[in-house]
C-alpha atoms as a PDB file:
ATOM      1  CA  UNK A   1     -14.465 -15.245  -0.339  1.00  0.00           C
ATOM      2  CA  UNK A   2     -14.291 -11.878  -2.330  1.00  0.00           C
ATOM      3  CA  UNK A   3     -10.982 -10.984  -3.668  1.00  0.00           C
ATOM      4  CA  UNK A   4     -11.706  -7.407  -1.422  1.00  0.00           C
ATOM      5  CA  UNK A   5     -14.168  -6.967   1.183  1.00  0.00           C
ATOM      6  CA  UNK A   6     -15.128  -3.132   2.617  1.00  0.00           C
ATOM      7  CA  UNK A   7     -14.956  -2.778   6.422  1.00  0.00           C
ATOM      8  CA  UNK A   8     -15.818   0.596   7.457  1.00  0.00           C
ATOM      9  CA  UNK A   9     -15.753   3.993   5.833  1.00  0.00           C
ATOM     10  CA  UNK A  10     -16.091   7.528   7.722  1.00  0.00           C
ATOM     11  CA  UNK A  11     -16.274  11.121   6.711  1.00  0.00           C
ATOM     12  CA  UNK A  12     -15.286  13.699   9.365  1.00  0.00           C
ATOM     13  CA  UNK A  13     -15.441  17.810   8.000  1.00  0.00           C
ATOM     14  CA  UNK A  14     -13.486  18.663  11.265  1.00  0.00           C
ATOM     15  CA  UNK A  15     -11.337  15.824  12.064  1.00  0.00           C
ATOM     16  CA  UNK A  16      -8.578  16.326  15.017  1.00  0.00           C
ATOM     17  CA  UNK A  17      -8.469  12.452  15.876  1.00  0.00           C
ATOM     18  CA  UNK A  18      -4.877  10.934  16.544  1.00  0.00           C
ATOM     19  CA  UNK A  19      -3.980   7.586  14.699  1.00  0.00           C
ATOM     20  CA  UNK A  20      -0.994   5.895  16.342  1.00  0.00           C
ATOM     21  CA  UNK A  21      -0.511   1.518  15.240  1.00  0.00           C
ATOM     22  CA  UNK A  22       0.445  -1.270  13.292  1.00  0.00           C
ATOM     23  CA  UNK A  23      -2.753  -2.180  11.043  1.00  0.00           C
ATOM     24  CA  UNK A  24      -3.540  -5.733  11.154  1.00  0.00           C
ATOM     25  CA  UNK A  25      -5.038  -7.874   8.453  1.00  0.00           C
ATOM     26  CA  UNK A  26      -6.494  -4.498   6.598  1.00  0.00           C
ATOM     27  CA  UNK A  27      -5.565  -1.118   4.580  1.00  0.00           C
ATOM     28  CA  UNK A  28      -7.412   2.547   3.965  1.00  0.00           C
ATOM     29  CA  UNK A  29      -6.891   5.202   2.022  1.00  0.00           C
ATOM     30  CA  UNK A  30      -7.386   8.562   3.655  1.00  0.00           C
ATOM     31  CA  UNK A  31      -7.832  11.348   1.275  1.00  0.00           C
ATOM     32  CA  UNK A  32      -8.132  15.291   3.331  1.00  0.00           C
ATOM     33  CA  UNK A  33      -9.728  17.666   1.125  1.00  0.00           C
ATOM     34  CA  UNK A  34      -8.500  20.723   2.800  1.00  0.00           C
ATOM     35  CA  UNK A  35      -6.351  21.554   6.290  1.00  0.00           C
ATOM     36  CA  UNK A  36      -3.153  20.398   7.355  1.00  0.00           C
ATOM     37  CA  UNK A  37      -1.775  16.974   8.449  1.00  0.00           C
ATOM     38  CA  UNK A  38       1.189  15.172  10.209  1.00  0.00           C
ATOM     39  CA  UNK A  39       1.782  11.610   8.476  1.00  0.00           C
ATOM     40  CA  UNK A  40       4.792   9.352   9.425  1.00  0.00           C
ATOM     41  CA  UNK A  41       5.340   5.664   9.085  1.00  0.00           C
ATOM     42  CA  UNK A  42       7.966   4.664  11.268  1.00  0.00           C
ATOM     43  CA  UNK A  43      10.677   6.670  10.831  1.00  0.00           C
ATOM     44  CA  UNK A  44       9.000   8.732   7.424  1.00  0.00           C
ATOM     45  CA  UNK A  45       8.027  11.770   8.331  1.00  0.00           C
ATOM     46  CA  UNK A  46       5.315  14.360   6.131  1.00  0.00           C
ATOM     47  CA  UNK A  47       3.692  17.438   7.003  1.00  0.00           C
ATOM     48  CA  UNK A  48       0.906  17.843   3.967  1.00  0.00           C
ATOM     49  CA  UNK A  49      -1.217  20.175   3.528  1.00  0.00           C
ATOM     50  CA  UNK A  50      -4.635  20.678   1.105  1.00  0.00           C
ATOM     51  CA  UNK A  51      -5.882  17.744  -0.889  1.00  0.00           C
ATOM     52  CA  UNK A  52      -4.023  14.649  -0.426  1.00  0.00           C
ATOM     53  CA  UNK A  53      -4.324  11.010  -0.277  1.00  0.00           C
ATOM     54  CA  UNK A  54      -2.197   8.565   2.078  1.00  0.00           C
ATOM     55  CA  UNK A  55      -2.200   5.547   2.845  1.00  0.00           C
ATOM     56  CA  UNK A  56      -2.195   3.089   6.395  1.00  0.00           C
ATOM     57  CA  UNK A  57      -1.440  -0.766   5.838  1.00  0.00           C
ATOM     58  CA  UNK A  58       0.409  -3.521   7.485  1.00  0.00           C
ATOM     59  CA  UNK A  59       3.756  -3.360   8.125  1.00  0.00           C
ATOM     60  CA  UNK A  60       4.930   0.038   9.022  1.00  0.00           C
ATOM     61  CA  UNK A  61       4.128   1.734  12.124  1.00  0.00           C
ATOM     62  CA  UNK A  62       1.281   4.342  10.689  1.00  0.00           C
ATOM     63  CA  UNK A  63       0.635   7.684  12.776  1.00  0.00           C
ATOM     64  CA  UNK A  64      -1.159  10.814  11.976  1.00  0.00           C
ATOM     65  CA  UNK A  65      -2.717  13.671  13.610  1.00  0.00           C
ATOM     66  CA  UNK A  66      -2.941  17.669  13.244  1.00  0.00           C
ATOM     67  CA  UNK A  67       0.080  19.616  13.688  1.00  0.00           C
ATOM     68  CA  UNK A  68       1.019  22.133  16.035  1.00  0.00           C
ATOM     69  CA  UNK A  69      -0.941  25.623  14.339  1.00  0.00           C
ATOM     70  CA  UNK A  70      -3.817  23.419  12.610  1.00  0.00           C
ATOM     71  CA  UNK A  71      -7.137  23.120  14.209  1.00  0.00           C
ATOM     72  CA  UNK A  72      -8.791  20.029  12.182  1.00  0.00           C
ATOM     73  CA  UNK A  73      -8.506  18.939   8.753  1.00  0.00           C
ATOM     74  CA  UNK A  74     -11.474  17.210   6.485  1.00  0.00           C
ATOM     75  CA  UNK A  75     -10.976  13.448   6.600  1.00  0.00           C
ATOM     76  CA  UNK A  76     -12.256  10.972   4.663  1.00  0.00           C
ATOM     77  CA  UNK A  77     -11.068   7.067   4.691  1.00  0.00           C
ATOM     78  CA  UNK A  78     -12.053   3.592   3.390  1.00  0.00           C
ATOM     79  CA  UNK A  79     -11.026   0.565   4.980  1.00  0.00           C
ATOM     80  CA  UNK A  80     -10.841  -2.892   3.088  1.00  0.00           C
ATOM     81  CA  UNK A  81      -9.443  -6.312   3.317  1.00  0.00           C
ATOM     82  CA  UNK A  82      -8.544  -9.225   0.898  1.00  0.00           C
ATOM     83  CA  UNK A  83      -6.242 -11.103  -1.471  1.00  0.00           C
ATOM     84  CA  UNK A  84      -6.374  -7.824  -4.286  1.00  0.00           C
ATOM     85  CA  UNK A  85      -5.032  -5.742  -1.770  1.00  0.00           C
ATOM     86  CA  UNK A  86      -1.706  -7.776  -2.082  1.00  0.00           C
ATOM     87  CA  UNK A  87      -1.981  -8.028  -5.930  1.00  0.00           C
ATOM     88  CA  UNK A  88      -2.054  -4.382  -5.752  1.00  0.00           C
ATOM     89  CA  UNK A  89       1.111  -3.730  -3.383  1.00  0.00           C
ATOM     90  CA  UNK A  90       3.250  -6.279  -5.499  1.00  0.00           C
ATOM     91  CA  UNK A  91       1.993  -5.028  -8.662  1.00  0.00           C
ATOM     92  CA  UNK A  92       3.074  -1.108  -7.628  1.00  0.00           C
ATOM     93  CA  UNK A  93      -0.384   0.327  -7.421  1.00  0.00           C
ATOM     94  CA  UNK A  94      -0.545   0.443  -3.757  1.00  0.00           C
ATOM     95  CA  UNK A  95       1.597   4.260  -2.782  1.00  0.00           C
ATOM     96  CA  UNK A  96       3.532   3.992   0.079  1.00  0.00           C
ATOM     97  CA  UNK A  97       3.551   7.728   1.364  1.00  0.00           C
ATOM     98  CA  UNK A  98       1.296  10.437   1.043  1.00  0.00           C
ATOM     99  CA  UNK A  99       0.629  12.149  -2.326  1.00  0.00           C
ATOM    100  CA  UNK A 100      -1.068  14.740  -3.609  1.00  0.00           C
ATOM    101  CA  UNK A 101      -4.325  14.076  -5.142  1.00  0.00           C
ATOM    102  CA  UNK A 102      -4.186  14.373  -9.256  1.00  0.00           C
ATOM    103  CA  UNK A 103      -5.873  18.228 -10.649  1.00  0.00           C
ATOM    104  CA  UNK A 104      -9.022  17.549 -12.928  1.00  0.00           C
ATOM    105  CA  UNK A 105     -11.185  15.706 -10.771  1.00  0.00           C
ATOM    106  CA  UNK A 106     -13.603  16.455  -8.075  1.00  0.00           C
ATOM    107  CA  UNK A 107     -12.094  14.139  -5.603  1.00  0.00           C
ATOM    108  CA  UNK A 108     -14.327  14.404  -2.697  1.00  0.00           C
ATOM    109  CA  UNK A 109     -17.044  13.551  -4.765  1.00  0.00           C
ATOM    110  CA  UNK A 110     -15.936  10.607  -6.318  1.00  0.00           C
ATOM    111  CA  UNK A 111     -14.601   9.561  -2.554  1.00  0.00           C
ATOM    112  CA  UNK A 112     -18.280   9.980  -1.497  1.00  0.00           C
ATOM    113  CA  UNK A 113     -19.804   8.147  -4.009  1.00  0.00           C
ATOM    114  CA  UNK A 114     -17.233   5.247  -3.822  1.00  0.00           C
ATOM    115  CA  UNK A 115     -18.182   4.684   0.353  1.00  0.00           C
ATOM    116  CA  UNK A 116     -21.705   5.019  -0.774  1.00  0.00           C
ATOM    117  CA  UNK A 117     -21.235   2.420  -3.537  1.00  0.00           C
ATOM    118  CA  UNK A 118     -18.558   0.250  -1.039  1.00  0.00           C
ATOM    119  CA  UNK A 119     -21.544   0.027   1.656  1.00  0.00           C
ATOM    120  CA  UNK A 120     -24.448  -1.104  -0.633  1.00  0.00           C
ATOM    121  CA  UNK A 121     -26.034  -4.510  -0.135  1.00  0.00           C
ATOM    122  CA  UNK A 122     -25.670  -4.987  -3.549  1.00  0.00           C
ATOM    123  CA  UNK A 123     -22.406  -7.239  -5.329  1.00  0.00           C
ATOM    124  CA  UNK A 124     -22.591  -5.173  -8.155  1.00  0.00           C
ATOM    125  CA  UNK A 125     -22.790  -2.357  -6.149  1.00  0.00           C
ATOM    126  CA  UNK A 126     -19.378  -3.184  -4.342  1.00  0.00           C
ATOM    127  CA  UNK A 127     -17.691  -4.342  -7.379  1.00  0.00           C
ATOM    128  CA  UNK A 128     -18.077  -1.211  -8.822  1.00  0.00           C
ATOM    129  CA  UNK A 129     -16.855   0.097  -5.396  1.00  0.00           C
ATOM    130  CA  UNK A 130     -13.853  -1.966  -6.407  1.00  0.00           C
ATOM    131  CA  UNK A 131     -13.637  -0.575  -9.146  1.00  0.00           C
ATOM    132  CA  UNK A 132     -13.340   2.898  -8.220  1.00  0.00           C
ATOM    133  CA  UNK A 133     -10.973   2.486  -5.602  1.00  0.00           C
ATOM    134  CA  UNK A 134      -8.456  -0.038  -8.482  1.00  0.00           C
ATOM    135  CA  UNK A 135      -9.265   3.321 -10.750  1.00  0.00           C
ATOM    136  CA  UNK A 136      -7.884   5.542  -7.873  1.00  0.00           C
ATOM    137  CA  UNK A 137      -4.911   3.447  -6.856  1.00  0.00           C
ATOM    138  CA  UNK A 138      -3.967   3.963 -11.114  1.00  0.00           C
ATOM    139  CA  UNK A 139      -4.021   7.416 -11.228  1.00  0.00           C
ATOM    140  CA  UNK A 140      -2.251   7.850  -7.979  1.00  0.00           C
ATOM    141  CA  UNK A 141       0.368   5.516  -9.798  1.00  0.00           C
ATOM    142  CA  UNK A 142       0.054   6.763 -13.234  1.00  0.00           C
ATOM    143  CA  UNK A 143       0.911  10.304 -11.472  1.00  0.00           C
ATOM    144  CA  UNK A 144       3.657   8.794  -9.330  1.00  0.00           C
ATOM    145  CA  UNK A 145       5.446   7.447 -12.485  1.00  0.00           C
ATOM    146  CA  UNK A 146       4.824  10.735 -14.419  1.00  0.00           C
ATOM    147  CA  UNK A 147       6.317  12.939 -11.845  1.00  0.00           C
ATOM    148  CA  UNK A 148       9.622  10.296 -12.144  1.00  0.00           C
ATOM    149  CA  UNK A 149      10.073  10.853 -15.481  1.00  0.00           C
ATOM    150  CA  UNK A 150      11.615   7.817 -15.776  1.00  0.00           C
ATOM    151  CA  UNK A 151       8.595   5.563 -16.778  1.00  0.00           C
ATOM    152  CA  UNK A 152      10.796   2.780 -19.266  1.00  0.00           C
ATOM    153  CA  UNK A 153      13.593   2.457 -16.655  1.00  0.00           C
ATOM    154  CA  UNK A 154      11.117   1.468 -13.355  1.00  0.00           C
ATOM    155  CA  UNK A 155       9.201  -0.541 -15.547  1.00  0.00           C
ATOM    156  CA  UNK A 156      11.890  -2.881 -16.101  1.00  0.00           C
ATOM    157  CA  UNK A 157      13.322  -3.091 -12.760  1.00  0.00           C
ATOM    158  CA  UNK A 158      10.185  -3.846 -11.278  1.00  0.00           C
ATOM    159  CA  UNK A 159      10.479  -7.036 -13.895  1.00  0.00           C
ATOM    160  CA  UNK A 160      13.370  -7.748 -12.719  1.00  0.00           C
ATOM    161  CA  UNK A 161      12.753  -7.926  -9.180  1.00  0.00           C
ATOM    162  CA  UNK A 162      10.063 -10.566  -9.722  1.00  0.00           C
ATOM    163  CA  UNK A 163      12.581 -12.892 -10.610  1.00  0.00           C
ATOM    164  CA  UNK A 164      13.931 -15.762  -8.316  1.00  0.00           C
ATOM    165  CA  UNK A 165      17.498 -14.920  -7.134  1.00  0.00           C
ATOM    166  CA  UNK A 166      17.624 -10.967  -7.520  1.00  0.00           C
ATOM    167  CA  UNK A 167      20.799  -9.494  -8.027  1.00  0.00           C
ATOM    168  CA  UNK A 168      20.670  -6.064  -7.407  1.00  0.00           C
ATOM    169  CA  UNK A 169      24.319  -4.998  -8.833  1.00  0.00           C
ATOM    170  CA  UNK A 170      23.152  -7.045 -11.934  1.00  0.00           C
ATOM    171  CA  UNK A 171      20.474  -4.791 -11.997  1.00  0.00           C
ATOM    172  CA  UNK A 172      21.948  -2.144 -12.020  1.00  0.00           C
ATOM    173  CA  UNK A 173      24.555  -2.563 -14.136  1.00  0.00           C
ATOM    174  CA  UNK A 174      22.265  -3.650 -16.936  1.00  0.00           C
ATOM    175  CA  UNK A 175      19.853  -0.390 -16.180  1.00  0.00           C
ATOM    176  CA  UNK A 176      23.757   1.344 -16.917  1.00  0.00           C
ATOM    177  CA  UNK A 177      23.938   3.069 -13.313  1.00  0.00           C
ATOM    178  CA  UNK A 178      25.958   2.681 -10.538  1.00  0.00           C
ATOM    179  CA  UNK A 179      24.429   0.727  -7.723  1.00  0.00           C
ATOM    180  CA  UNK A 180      24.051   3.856  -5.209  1.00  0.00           C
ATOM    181  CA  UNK A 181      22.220   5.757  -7.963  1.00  0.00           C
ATOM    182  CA  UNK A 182      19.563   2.964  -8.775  1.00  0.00           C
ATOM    183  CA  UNK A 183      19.089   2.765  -5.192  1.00  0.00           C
ATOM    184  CA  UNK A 184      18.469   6.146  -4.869  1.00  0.00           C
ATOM    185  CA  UNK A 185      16.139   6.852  -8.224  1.00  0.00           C
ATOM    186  CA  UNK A 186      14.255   3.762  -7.138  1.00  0.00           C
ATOM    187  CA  UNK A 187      13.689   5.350  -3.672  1.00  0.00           C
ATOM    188  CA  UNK A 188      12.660   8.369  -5.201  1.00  0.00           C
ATOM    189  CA  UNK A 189      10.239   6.952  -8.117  1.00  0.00           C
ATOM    190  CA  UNK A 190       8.400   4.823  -5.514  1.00  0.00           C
ATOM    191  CA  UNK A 191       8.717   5.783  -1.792  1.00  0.00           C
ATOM    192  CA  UNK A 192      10.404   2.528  -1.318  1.00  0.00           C
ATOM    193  CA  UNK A 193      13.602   0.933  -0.702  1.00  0.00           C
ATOM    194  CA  UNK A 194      14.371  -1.796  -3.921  1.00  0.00           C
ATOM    195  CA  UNK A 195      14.919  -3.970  -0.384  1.00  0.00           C
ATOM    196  CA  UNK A 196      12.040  -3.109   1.208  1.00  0.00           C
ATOM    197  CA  UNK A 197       9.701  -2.858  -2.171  1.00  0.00           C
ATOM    198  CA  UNK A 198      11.110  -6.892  -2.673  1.00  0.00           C
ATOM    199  CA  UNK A 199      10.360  -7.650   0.901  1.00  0.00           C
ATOM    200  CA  UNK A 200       6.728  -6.138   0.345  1.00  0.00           C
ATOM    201  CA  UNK A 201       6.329  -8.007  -2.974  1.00  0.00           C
ATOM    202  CA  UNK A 202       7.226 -11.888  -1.099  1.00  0.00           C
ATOM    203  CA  UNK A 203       4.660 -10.901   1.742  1.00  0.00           C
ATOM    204  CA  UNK A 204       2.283 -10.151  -0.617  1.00  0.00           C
ATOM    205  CA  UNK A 205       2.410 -12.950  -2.542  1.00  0.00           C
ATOM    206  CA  UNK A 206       2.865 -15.350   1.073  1.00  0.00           C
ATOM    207  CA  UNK A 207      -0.443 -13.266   2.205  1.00  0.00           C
ATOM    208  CA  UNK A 208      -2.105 -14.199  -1.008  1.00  0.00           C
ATOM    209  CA  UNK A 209      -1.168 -18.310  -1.097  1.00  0.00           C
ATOM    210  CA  UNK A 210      -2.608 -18.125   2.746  1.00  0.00           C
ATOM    211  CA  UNK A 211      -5.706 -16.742   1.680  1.00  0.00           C
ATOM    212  CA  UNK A 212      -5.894 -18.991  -1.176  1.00  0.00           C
ATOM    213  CA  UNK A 213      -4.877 -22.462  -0.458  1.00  0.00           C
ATOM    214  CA  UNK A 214      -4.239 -25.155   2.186  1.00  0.00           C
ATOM    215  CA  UNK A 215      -0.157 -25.292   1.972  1.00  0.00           C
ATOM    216  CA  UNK A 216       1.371 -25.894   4.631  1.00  0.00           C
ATOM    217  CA  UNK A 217       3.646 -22.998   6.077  1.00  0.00           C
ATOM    218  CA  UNK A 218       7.229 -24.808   5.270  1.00  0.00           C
ATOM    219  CA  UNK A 219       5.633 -25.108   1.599  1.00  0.00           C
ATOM    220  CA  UNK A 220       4.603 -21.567   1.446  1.00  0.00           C
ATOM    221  CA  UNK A 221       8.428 -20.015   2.780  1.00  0.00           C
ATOM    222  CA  UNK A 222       9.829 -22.589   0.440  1.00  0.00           C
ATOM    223  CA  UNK A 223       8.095 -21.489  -2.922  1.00  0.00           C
ATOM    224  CA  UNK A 224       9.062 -17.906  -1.701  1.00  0.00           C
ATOM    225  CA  UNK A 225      12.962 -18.935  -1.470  1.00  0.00           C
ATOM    226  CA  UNK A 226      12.822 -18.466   2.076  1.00  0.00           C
ATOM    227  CA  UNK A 227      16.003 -21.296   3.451  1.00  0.00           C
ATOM    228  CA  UNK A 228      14.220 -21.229   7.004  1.00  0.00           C
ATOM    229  CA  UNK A 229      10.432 -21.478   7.898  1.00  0.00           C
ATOM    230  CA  UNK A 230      11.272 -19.909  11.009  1.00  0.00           C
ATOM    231  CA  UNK A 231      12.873 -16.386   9.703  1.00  0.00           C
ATOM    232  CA  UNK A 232       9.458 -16.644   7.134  1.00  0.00           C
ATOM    233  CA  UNK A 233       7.735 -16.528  10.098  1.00  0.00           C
ATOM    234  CA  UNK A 234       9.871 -13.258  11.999  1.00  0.00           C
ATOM    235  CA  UNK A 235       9.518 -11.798   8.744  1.00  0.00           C
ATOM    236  CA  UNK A 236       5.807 -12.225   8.200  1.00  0.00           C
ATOM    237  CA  UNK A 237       4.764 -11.134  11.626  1.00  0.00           C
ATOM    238  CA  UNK A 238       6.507  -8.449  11.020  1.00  0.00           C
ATOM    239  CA  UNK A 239       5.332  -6.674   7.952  1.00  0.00           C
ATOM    240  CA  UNK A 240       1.356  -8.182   8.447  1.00  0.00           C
ATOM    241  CA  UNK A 241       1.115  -7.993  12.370  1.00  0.00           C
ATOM    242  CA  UNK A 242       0.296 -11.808  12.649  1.00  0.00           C
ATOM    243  CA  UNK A 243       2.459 -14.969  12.208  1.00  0.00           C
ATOM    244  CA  UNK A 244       1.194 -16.946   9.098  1.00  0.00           C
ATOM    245  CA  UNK A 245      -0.723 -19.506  11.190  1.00  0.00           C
ATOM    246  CA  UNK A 246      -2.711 -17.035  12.819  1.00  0.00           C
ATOM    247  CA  UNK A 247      -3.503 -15.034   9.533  1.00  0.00           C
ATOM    248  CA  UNK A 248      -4.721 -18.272   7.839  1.00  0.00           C
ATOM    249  CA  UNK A 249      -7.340 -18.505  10.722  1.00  0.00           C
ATOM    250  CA  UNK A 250      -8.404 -14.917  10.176  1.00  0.00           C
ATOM    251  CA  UNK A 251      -9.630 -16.244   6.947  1.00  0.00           C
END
């Protein structure tokens, strides 16, 4: 199977459609190139407005629509599925919330050419689809990072919290901040929680040994340092919309 696999893509000049779920098994990107949009997942709430990207994946409950005063807004999106998708959130690459799109580039038009390029019959042709979208995804983080200003420090926490038995006091204390403020510069720098961005991270990596090999379930929550099969399970469901039995089927 291909490490990413395009579902649907859709271009709308005058969209005033309401999105309101829990995505299953997939991800898009949405990118508006002009109008006005409401965005929340769960309890995050935006109001953007001109170009912008955002993204919808399992786990949080995704809604948008046009706010009150805005008549439509022109919507593009990509949908995808597969095993990079995963390498991507754990790796950082995947954003979170909405962001602006990065000046210097003609974004609708590279868009456009990437769902032309993701719906050719063609492997090379999707590859390079891939391609396009990875090269989005590191500009969106390359951006993300740069408006942080804080570049060194994020790149070593993020090593850090690949590590078996995270401590995040230890963390912090070796970044030379208090607790509360890594927290809160983390939050800021990515979107995420350092909870919820280590939560994302095991999924991702359960996600990608389902797709990948036969393990049994107890094996899988065990090489994640999960102590119960049955809490890997709550937890799962939870962020991908499916317990892990049922997403190993949907193979």
């Amino acid at each position: 199977m291909d490490d990413l696999s395009f579902l649907v893509s859709s271009h709308t000049p005058r969209a005033t459609h309401r999105v309101a779920k829990h995505l299953i098994g997939y991800a898009t990107i949405q990118y508006m190139e002009r109008g006005r949009v409401y965005v929340a997942y769960d309890k995050r709430e935006y109001t953007i407005e001109g170009q912008w990207f955002w993204p919808a994946y399992p786990g949080p409950y995704t809604v948008f629509h046009r706010p009150p005063g805005c008549d439509s807004w022109s919507h593009r999106h990509l949908a995808f599925q597969g095993p990079l998708f995963s390498h991507w959130l754990a790796g950082g690459l995947w954003p979170t919330e909405p962001q602006s799109a990065p000046p210097g580039r003609d974004w609708a038009a590279y868009f456009d050419e990437m769902r032309a390029l993701a719906g050719t019959p063609t492997r090379w042709g999707r590859l390079r689809a891939v391609n396009m979208l990875e090269g989005l995804l590191l500009q969106l983080a390359e951006a993300r990072q740069a408006e942080s200003g804080q570049e060194p420090w994020l790149e070593r926490v993020l090593t850090h919290l690949d590590a078996e038995g995270v401590d995040y006091a230890e963390i912090a204390e070796k970044e030379d901040m208090a607790l509360s403020t890594l927290r809160r510069r983390f939050q800021a720098a990515t979107g995420t929680s350092i909870h919820e961005h280590r939560l994302l991270s095991r999924i991702a990596k359960a996600r990608t040994m389902l797709h990948e090999t036969d393990l049994p379930i107890k094996a899988v929550s065990d090489s994640l340092g999960y102590q119960n099969v049955h809490y890997f399970n709550r937890q799962f469901k939870r962020f991908v919309g499916l317990p892990p039995a049922r997403y190993r089927q949907s193979r």
